[in-house]
PDB file of N, CA and C in Angstrom:
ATOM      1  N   UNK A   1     -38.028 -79.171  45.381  1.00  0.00           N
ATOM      2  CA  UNK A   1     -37.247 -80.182  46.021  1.00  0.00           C
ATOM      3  C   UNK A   1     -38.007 -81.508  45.935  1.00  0.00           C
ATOM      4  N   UNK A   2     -37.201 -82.281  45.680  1.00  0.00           N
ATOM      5  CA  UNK A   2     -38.217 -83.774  45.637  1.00  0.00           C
ATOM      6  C   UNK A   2     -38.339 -84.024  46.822  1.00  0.00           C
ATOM      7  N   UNK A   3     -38.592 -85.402  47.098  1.00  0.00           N
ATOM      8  CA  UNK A   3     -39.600 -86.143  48.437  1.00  0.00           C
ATOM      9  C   UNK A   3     -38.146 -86.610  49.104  1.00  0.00           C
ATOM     10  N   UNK A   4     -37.380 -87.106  47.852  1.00  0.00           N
ATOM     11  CA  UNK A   4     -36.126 -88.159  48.508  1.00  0.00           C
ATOM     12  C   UNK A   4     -34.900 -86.934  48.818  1.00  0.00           C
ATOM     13  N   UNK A   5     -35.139 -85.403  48.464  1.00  0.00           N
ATOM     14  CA  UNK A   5     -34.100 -84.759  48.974  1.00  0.00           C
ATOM     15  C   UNK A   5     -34.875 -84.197  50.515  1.00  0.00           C
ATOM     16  N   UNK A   6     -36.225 -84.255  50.280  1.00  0.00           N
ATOM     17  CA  UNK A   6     -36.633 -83.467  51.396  1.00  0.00           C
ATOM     18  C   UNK A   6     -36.304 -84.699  52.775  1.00  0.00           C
ATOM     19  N   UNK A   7     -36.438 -85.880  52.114  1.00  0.00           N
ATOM     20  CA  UNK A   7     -35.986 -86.791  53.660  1.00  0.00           C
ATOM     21  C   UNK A   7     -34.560 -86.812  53.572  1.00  0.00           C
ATOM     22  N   UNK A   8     -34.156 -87.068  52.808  1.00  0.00           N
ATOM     23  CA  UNK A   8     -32.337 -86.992  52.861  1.00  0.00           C
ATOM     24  C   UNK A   8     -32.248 -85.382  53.734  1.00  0.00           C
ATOM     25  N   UNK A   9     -32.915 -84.160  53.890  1.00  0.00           N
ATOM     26  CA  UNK A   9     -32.188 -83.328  54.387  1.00  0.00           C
ATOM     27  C   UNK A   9     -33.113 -83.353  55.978  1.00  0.00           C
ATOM     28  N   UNK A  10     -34.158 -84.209  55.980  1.00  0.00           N
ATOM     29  CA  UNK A  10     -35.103 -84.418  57.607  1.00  0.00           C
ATOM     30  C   UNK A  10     -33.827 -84.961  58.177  1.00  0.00           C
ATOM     31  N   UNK A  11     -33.297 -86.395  57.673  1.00  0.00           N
ATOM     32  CA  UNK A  11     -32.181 -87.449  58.193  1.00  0.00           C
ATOM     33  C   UNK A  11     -31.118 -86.586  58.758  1.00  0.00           C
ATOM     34  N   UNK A  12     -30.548 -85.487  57.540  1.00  0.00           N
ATOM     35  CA  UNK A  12     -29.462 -85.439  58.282  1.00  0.00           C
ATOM     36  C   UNK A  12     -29.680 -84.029  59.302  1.00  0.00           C
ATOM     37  N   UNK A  13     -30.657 -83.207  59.228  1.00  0.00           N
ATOM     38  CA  UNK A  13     -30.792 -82.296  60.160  1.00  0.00           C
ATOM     39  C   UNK A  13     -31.968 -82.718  61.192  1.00  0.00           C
ATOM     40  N   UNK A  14     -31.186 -82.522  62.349  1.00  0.00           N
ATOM     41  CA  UNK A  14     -32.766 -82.299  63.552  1.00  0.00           C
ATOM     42  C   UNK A  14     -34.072 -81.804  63.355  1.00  0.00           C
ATOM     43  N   UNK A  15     -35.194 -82.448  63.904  1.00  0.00           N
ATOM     44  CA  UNK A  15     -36.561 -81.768  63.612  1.00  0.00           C
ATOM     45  C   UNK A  15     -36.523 -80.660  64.330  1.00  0.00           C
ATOM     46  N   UNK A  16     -35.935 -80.053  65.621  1.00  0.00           N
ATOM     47  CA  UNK A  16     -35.549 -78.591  65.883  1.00  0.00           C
ATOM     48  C   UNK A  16     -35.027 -77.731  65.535  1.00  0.00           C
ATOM     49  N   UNK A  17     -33.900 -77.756  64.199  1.00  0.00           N
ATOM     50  CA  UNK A  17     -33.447 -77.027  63.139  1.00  0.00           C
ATOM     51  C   UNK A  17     -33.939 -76.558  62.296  1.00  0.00           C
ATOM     52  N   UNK A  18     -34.498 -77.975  61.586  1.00  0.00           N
ATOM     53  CA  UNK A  18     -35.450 -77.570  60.931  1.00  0.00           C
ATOM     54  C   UNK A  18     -36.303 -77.176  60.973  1.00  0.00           C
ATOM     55  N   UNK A  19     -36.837 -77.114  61.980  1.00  0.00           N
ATOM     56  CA  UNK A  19     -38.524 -76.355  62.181  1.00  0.00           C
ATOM     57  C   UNK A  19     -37.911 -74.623  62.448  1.00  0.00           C
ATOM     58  N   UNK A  20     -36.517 -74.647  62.762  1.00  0.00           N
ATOM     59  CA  UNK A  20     -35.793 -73.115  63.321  1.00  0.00           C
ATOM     60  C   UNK A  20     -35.723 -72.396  61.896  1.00  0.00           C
ATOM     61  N   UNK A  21     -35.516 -73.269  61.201  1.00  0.00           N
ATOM     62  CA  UNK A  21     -34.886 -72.582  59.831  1.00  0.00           C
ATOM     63  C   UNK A  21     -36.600 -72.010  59.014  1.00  0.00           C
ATOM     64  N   UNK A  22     -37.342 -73.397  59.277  1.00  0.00           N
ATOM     65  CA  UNK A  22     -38.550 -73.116  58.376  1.00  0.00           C
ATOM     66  C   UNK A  22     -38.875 -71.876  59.301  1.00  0.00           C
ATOM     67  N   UNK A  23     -39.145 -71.856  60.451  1.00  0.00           N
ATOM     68  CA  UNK A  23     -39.440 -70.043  61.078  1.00  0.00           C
ATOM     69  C   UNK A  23     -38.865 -69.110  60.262  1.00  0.00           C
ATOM     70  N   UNK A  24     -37.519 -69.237  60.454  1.00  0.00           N
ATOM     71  CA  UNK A  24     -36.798 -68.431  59.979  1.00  0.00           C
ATOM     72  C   UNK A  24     -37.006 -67.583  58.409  1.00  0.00           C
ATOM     73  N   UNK A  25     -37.314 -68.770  57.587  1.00  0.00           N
ATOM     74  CA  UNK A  25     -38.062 -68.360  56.556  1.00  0.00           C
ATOM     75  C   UNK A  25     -39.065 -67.803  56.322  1.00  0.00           C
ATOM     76  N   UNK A  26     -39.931 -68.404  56.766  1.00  0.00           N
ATOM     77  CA  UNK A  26     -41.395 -67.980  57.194  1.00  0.00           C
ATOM     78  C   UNK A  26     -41.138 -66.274  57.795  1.00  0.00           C
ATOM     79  N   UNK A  27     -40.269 -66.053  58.506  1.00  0.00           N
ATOM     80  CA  UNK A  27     -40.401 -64.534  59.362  1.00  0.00           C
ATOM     81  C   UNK A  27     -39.386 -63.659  57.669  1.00  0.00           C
ATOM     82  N   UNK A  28     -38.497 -64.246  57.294  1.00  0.00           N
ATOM     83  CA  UNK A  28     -38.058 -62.917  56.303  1.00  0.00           C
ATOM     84  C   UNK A  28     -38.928 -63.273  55.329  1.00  0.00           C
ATOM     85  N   UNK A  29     -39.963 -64.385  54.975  1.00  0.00           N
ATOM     86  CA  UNK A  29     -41.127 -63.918  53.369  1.00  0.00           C
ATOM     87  C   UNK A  29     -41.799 -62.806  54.110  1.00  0.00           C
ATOM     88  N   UNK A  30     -42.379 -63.126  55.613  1.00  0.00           N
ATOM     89  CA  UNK A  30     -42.996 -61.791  55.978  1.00  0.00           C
ATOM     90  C   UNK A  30     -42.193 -60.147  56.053  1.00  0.00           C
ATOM     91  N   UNK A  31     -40.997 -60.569  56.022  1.00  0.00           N
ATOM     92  CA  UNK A  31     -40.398 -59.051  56.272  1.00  0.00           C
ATOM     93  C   UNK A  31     -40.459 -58.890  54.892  1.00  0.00           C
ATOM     94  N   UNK A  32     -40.102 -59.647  53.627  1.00  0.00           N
ATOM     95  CA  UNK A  32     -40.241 -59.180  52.706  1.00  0.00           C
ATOM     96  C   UNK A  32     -41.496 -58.552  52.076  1.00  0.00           C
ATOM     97  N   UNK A  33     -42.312 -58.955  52.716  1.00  0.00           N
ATOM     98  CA  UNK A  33     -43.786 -58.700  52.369  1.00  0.00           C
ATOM     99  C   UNK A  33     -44.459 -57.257  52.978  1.00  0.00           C
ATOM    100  N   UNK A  34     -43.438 -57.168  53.966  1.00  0.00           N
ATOM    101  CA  UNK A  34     -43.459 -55.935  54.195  1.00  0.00           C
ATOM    102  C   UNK A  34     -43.174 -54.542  53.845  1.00  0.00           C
ATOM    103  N   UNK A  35     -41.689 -55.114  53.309  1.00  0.00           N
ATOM    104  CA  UNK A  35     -41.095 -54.492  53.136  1.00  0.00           C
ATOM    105  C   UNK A  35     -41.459 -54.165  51.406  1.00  0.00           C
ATOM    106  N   UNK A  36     -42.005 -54.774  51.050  1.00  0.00           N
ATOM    107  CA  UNK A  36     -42.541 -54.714  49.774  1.00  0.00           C
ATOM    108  C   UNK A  36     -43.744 -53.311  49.462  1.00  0.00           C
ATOM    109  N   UNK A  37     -44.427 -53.974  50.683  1.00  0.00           N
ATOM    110  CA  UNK A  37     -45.874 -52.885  50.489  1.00  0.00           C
ATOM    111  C   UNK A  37     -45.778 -51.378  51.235  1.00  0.00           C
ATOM    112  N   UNK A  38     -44.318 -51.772  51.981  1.00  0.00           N
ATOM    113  CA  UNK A  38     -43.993 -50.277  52.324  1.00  0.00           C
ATOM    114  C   UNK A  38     -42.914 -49.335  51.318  1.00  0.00           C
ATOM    115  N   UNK A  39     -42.690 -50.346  49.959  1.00  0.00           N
ATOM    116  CA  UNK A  39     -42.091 -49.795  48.931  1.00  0.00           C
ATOM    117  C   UNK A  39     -42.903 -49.417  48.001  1.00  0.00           C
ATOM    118  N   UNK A  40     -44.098 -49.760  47.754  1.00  0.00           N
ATOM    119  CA  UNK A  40     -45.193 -49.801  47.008  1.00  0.00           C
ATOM    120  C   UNK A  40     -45.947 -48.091  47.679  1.00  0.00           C
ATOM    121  N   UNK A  41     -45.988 -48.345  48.939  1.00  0.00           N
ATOM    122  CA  UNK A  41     -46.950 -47.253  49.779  1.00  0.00           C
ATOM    123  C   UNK A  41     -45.786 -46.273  49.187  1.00  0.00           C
ATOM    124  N   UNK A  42     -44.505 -46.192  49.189  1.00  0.00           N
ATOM    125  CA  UNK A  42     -43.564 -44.610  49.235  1.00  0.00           C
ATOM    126  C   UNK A  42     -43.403 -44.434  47.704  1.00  0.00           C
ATOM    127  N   UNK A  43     -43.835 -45.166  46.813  1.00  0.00           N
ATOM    128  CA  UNK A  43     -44.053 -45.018  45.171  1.00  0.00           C
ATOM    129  C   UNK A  43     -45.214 -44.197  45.290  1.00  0.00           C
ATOM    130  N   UNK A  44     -46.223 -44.474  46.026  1.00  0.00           N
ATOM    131  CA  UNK A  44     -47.825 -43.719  45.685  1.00  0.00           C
ATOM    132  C   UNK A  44     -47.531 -42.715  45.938  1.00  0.00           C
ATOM    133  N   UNK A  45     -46.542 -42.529  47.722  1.00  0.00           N
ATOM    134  CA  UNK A  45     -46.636 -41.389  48.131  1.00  0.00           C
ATOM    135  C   UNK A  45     -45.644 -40.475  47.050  1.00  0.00           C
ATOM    136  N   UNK A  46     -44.561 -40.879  46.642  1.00  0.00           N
ATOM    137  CA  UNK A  46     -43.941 -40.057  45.718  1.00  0.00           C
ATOM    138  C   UNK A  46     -44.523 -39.489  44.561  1.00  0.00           C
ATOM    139  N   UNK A  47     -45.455 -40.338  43.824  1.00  0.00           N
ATOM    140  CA  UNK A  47     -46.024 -40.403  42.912  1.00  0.00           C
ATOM    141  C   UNK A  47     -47.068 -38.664  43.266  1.00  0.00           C
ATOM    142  N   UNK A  48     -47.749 -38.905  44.359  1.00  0.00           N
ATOM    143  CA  UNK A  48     -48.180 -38.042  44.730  1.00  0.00           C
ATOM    144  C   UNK A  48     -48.059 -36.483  44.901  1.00  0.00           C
ATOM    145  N   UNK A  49     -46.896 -36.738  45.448  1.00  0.00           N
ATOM    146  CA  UNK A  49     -45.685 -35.777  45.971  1.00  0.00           C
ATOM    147  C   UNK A  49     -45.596 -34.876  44.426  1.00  0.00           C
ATOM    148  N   UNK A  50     -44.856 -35.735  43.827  1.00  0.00           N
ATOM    149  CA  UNK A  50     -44.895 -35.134  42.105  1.00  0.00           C
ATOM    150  C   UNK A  50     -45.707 -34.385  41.423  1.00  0.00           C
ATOM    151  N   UNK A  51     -47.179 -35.069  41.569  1.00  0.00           N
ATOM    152  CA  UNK A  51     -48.389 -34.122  40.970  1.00  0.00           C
ATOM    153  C   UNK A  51     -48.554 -32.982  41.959  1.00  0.00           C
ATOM    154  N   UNK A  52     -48.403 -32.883  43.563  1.00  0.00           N
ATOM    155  CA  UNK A  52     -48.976 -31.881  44.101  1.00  0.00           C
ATOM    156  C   UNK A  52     -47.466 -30.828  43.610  1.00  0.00           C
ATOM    157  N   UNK A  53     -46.400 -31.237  43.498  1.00  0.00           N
ATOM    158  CA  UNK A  53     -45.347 -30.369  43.152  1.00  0.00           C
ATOM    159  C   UNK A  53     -45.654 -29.211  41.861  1.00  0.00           C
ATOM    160  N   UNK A  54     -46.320 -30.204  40.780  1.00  0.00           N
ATOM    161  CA  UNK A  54     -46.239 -29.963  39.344  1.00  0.00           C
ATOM    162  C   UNK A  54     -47.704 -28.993  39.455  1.00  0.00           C
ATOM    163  N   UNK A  55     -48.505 -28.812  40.383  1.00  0.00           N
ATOM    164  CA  UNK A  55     -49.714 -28.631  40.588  1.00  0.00           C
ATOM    165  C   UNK A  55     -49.260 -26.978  41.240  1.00  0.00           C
ATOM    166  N   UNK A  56     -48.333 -26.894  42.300  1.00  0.00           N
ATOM    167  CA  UNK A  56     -47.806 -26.032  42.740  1.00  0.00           C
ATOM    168  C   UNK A  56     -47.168 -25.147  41.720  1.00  0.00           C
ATOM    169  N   UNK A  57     -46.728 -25.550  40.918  1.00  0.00           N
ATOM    170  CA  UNK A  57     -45.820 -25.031  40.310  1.00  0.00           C
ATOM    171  C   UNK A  57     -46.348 -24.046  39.032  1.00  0.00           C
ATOM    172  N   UNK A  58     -47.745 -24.880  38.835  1.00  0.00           N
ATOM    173  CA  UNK A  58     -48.835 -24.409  37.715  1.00  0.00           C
ATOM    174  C   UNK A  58     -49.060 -23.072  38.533  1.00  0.00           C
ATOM    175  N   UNK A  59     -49.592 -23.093  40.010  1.00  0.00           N
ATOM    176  CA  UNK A  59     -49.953 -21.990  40.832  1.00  0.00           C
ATOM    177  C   UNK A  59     -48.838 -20.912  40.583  1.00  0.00           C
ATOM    178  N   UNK A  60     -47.977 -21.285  40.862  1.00  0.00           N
ATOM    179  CA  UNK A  60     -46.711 -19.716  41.027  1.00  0.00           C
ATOM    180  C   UNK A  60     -46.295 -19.575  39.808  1.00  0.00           C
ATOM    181  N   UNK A  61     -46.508 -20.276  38.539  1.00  0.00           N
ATOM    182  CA  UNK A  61     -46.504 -19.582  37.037  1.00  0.00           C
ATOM    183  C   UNK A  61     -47.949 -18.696  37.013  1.00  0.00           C
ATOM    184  N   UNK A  62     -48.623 -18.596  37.241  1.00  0.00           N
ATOM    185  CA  UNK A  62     -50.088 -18.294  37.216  1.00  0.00           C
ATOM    186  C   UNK A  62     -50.148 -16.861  38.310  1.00  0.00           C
ATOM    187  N   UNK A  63     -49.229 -17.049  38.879  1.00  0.00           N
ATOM    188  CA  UNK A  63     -49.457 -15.978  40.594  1.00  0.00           C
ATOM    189  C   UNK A  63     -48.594 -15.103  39.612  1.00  0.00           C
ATOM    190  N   UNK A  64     -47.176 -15.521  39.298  1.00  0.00           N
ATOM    191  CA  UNK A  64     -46.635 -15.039  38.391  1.00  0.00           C
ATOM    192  C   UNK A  64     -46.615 -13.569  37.412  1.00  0.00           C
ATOM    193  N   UNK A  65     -47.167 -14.709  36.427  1.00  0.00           N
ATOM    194  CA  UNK A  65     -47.800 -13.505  35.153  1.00  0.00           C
ATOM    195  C   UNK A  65     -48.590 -12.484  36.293  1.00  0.00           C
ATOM    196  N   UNK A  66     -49.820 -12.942  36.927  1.00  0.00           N
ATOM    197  CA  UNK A  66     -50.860 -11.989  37.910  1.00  0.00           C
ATOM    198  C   UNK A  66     -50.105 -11.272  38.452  1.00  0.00           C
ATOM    199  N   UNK A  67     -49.110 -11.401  39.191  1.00  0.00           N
ATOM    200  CA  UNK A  67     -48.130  -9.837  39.911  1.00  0.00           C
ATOM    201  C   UNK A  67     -47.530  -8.907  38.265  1.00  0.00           C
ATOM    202  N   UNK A  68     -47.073  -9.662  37.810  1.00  0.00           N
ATOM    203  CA  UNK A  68     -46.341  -8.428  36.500  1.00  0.00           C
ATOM    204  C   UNK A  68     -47.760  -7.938  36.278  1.00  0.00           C
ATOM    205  N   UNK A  69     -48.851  -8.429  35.575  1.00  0.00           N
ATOM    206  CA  UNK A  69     -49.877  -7.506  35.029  1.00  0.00           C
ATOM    207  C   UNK A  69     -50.004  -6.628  36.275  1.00  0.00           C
ATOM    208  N   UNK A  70     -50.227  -6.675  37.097  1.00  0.00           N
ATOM    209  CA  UNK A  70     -50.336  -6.119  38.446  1.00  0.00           C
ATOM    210  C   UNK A  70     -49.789  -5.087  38.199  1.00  0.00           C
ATOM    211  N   UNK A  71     -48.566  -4.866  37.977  1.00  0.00           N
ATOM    212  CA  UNK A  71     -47.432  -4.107  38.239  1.00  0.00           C
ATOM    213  C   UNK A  71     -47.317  -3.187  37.269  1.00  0.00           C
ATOM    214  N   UNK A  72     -47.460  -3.700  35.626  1.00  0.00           N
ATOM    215  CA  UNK A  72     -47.770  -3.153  35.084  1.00  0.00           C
ATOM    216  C   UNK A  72     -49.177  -1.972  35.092  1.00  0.00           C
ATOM    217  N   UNK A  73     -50.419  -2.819  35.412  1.00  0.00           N
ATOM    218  CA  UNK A  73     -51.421  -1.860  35.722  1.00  0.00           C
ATOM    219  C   UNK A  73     -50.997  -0.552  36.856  1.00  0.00           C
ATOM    220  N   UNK A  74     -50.067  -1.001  37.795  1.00  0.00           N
ATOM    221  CA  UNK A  74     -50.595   0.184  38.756  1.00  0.00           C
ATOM    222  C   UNK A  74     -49.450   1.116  38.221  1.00  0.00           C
ATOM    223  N   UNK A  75     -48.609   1.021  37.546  1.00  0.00           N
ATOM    224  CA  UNK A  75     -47.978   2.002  36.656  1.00  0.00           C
ATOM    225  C   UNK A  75     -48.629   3.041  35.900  1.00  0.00           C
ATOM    226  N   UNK A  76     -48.976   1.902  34.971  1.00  0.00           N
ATOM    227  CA  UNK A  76     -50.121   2.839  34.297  1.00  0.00           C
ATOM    228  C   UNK A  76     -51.123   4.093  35.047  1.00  0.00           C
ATOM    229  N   UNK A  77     -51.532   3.339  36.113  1.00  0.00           N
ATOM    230  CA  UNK A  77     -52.582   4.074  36.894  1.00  0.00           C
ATOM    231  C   UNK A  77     -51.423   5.113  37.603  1.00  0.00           C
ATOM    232  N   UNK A  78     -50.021   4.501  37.842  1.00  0.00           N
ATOM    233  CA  UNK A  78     -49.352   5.962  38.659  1.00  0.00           C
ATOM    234  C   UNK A  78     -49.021   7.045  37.419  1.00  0.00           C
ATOM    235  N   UNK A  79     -49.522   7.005  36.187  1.00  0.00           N
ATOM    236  CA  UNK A  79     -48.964   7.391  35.231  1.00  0.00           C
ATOM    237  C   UNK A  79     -50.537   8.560  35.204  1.00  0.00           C
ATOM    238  N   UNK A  80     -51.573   8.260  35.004  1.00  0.00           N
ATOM    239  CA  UNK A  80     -52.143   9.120  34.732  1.00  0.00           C
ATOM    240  C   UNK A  80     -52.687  10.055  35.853  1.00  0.00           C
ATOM    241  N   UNK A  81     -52.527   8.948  37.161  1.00  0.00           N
ATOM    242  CA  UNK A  81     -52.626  10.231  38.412  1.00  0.00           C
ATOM    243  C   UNK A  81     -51.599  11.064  38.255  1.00  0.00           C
ATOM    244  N   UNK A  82     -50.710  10.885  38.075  1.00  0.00           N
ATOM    245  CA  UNK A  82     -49.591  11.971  37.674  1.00  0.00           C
ATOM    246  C   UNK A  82     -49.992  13.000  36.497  1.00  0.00           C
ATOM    247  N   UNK A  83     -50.437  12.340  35.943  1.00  0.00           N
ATOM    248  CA  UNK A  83     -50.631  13.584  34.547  1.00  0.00           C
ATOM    249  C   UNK A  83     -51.868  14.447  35.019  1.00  0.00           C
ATOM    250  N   UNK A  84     -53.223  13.705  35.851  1.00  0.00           N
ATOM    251  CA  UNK A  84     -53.951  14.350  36.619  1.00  0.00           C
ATOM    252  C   UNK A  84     -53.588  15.507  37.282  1.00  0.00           C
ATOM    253  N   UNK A  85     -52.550  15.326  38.279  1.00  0.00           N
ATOM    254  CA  UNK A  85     -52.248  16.015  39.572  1.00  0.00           C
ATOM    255  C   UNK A  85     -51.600  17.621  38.582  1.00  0.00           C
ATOM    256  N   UNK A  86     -50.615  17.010  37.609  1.00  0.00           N
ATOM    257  CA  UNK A  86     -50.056  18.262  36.552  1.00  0.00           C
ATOM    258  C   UNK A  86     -50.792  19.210  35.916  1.00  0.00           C
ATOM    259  N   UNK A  87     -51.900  18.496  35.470  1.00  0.00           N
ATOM    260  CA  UNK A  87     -52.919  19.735  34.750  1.00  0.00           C
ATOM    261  C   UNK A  87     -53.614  19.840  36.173  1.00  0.00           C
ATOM    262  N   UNK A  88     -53.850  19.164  37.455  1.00  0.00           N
ATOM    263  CA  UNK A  88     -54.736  20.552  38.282  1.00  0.00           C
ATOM    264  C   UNK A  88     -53.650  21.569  38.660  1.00  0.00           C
ATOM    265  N   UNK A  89     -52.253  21.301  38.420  1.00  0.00           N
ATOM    266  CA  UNK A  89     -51.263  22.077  39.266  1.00  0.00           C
ATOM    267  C   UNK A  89     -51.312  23.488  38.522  1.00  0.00           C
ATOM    268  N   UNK A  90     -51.624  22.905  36.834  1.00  0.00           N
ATOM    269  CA  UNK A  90     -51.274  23.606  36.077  1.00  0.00           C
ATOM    270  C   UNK A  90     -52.914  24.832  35.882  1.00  0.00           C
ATOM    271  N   UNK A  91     -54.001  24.409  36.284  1.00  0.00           N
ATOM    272  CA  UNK A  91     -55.044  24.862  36.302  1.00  0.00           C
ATOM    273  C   UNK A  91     -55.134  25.837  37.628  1.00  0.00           C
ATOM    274  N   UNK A  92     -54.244  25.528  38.803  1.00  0.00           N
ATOM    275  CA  UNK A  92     -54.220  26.118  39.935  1.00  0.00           C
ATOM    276  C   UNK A  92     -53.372  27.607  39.650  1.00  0.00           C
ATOM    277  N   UNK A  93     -52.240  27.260  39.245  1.00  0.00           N
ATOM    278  CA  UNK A  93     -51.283  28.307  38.543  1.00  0.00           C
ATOM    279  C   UNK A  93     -52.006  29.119  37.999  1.00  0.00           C
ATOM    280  N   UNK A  94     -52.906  28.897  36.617  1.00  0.00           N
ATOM    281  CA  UNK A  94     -53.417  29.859  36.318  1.00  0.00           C
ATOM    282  C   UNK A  94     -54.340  31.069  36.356  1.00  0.00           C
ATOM    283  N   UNK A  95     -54.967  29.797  37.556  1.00  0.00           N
ATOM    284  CA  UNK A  95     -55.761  31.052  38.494  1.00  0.00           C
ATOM    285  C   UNK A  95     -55.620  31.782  39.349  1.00  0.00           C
ATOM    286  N   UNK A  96     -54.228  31.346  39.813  1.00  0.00           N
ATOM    287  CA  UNK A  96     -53.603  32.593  41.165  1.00  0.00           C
ATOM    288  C   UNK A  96     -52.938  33.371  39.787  1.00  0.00           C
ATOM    289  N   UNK A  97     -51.963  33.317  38.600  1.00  0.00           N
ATOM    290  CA  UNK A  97     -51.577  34.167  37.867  1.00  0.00           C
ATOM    291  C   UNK A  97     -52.698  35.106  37.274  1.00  0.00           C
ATOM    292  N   UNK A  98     -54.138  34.921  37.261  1.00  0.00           N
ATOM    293  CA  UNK A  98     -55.193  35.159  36.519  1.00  0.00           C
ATOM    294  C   UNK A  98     -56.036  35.900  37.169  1.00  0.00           C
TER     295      UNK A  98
END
């Protein structure tokens, strides 16, 4: 604004208006300024949010696979206690038949 609009607009508005309005301004650059760094703070926090998600997510692919092998192993293992338990059944048999 030049010098000759800034007195052309002193002239025709009150120095109590104007000093209302310059507040006025003055209070929304601060809300904006606020409102800025509390848009900035919920980017980090999202930002955040994202990696601990993607971080989580590494975990329960990982827990994952670990239960199937799991599952698989104790198969296996119910597989040969079983074949165990058959030949003592079958070793028991032969000695009461014997």
């Amino acid at each position: 604004m030049s010098v000759k609009a800034v007195e052309e607009v002193s002239t025709q508005v009150p120095a109590d208006e104007f000093q209302s309005l310059e507040e006025k301004i003055y209070r929304t650059i601060e809300l904006y300024k606020t409102a800025r760094a509390g848009r900035m703070a919920a980017e980090r926090d999202v930002q955040r949010l994202r990696e601990q998600i993607e971080e989580r997510e590494e975990e329960l692919e990982g827990l994952r696979k670990e239960v199937i092998a799991l599952r698989k192993e104790r198969e296996e293992v119910r597989g040969r206690v079983e074949k165990m338990l058959r030949q003592i059944e079958a070793i028991s048999e032969e000695a009461i038949a014997g």
